[in-house]
N, C-alpha and C. Protein backbone atom coordinates (compact mmCIF):
# COMPACT_ATOMS: atom_id res chain seq x y z
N UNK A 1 -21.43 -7.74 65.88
CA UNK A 1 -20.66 -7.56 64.68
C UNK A 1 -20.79 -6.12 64.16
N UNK A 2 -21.78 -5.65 64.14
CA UNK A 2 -22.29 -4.36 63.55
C UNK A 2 -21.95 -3.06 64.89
N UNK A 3 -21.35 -3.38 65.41
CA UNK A 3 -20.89 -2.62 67.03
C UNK A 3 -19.19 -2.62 66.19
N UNK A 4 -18.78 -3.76 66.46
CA UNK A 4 -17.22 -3.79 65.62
C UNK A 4 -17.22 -3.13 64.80
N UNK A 5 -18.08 -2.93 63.60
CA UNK A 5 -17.88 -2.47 61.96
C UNK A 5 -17.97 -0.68 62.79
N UNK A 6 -18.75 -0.39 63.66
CA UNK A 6 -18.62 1.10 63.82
C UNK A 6 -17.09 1.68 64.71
N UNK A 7 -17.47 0.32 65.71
CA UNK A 7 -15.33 1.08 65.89
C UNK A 7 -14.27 1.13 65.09
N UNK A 8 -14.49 0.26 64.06
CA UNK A 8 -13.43 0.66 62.88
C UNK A 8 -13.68 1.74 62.10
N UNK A 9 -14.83 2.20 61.50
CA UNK A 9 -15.48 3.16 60.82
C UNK A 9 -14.85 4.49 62.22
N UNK A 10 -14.84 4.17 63.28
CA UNK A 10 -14.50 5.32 64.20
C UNK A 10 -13.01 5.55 64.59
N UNK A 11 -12.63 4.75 64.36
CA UNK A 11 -10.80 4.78 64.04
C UNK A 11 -10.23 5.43 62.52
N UNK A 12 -11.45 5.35 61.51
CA UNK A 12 -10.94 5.79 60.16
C UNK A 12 -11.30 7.13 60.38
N UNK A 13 -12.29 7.79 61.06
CA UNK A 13 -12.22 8.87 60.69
C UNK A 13 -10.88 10.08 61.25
N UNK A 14 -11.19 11.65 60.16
CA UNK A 14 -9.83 12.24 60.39
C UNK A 14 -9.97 13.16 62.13
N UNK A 15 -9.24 13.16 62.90
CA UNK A 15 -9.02 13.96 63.80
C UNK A 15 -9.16 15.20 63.81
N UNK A 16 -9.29 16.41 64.56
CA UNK A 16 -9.11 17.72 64.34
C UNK A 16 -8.63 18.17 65.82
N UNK A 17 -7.66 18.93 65.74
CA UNK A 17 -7.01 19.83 67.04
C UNK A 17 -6.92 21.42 67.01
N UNK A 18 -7.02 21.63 67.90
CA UNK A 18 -7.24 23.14 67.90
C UNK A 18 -6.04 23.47 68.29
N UNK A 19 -4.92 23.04 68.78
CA UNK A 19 -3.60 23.39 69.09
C UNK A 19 -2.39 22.41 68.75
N UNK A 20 -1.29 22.86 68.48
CA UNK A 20 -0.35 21.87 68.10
C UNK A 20 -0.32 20.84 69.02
N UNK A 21 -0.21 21.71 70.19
CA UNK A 21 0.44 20.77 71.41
C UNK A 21 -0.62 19.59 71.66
N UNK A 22 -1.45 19.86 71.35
CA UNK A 22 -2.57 18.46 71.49
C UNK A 22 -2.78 17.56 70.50
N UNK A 23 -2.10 18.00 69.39
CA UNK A 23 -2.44 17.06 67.87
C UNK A 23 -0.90 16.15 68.63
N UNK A 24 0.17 16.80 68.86
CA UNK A 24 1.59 16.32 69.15
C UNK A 24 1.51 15.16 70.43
N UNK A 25 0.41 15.29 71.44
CA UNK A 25 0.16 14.75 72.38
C UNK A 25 -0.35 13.30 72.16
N UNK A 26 -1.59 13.79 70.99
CA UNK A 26 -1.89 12.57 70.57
C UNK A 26 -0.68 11.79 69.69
N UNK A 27 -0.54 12.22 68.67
CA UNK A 27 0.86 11.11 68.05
C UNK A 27 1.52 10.69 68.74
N UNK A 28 2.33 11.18 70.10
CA UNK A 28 3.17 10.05 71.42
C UNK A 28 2.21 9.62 71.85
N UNK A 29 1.08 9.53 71.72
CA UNK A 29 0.16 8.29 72.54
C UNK A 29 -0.18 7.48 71.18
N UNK A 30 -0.43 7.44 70.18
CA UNK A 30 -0.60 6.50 69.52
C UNK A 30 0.39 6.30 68.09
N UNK A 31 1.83 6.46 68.55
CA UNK A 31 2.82 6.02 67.64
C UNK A 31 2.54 5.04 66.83
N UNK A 32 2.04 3.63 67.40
CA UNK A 32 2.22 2.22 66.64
C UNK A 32 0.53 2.60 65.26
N UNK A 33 -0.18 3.39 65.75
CA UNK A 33 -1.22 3.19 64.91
C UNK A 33 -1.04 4.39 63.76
N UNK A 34 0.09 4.90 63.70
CA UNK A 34 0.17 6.01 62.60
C UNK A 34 1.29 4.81 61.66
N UNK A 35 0.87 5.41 60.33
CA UNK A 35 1.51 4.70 59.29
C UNK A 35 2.80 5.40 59.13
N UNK A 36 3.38 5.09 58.37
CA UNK A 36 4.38 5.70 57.63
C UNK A 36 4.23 6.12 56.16
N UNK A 37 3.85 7.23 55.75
CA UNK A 37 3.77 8.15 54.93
C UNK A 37 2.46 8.76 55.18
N UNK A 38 1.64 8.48 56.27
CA UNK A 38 0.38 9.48 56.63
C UNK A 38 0.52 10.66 56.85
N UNK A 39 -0.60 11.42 56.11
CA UNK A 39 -0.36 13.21 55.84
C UNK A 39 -1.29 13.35 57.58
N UNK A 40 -0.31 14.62 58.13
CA UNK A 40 -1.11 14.72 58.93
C UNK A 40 -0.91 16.40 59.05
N UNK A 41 -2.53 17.50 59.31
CA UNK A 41 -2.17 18.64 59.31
C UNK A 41 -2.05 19.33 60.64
N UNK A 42 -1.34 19.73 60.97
CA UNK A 42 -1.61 20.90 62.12
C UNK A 42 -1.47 22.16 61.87
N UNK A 43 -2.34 22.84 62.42
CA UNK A 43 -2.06 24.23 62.50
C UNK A 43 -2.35 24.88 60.76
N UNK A 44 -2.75 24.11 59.66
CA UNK A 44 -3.06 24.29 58.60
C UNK A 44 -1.06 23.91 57.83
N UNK A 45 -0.44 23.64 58.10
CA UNK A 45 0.40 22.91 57.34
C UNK A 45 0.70 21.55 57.41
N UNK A 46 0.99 20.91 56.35
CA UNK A 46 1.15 19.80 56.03
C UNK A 46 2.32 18.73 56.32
N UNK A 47 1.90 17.67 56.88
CA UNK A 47 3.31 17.00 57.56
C UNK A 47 3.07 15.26 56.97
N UNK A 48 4.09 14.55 56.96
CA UNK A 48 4.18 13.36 56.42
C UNK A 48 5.06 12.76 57.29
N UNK A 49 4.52 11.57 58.50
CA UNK A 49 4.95 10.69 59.00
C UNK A 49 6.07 9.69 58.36
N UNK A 50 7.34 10.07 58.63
CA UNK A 50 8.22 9.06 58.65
C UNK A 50 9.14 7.70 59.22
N UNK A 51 9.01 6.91 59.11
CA UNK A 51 9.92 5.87 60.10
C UNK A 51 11.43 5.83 60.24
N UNK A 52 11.80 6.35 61.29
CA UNK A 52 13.12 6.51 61.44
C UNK A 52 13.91 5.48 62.19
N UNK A 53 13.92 4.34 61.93
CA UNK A 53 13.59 3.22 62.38
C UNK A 53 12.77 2.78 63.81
N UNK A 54 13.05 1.74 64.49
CA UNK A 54 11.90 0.79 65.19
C UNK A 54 11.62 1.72 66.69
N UNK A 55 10.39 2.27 66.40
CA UNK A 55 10.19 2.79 67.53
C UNK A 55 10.45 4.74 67.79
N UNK A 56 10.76 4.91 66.29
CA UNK A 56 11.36 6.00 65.77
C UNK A 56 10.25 7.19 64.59
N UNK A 57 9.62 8.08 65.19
CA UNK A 57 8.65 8.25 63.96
C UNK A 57 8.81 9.97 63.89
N UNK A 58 9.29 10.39 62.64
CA UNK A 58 9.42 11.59 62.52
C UNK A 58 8.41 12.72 61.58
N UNK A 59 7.78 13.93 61.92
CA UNK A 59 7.15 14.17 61.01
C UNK A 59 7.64 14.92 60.42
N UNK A 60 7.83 15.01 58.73
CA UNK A 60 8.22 16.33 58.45
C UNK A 60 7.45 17.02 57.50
N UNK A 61 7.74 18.22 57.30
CA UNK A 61 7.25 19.14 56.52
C UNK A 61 6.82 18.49 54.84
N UNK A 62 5.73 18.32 54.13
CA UNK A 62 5.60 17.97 53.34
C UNK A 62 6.27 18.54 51.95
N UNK A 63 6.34 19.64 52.11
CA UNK A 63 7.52 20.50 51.06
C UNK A 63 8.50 20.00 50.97
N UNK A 64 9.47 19.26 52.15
CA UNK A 64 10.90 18.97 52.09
C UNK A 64 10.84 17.66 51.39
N UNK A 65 9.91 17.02 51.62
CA UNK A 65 9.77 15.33 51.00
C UNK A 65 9.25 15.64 49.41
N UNK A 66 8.62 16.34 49.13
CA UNK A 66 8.26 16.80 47.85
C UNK A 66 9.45 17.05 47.21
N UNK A 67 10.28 17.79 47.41
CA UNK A 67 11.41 18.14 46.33
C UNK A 67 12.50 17.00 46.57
């Protein structure tokens, strides 16, 4: 049980990439486990996961969703 409670505790924590292309690599490998409205940063700017419908996930610039 206490093995389980640490793989979830290891799924919550935040990621870090040293290049776009590898933060981008990961999101097409794990589409279904990103939410929809999760902030995610690369490269030091700010992006917000959208659902563009089923199977459809777009990120955009957090500025544009702000205004």
């Amino acid at each position: 049980m206490e093995y389980q409670q640490c793989l979830e505790v290891e799924k919550a924590r935040s990621l870090q990439f040293s290049t776009g292309n590898d933060a981008v690599e990961w999101l097409k490998r794990n589409q279904k486990e990103l939410f929809a409205g999760t902030i995610v940063v690369i490269a030091g700017v700010a992006f917000v996961s959208l659902s563009a419908g089923p199977g459809f996930l777009i990120l955009a610039p957090i500025v544009l969703v702000a205004s």
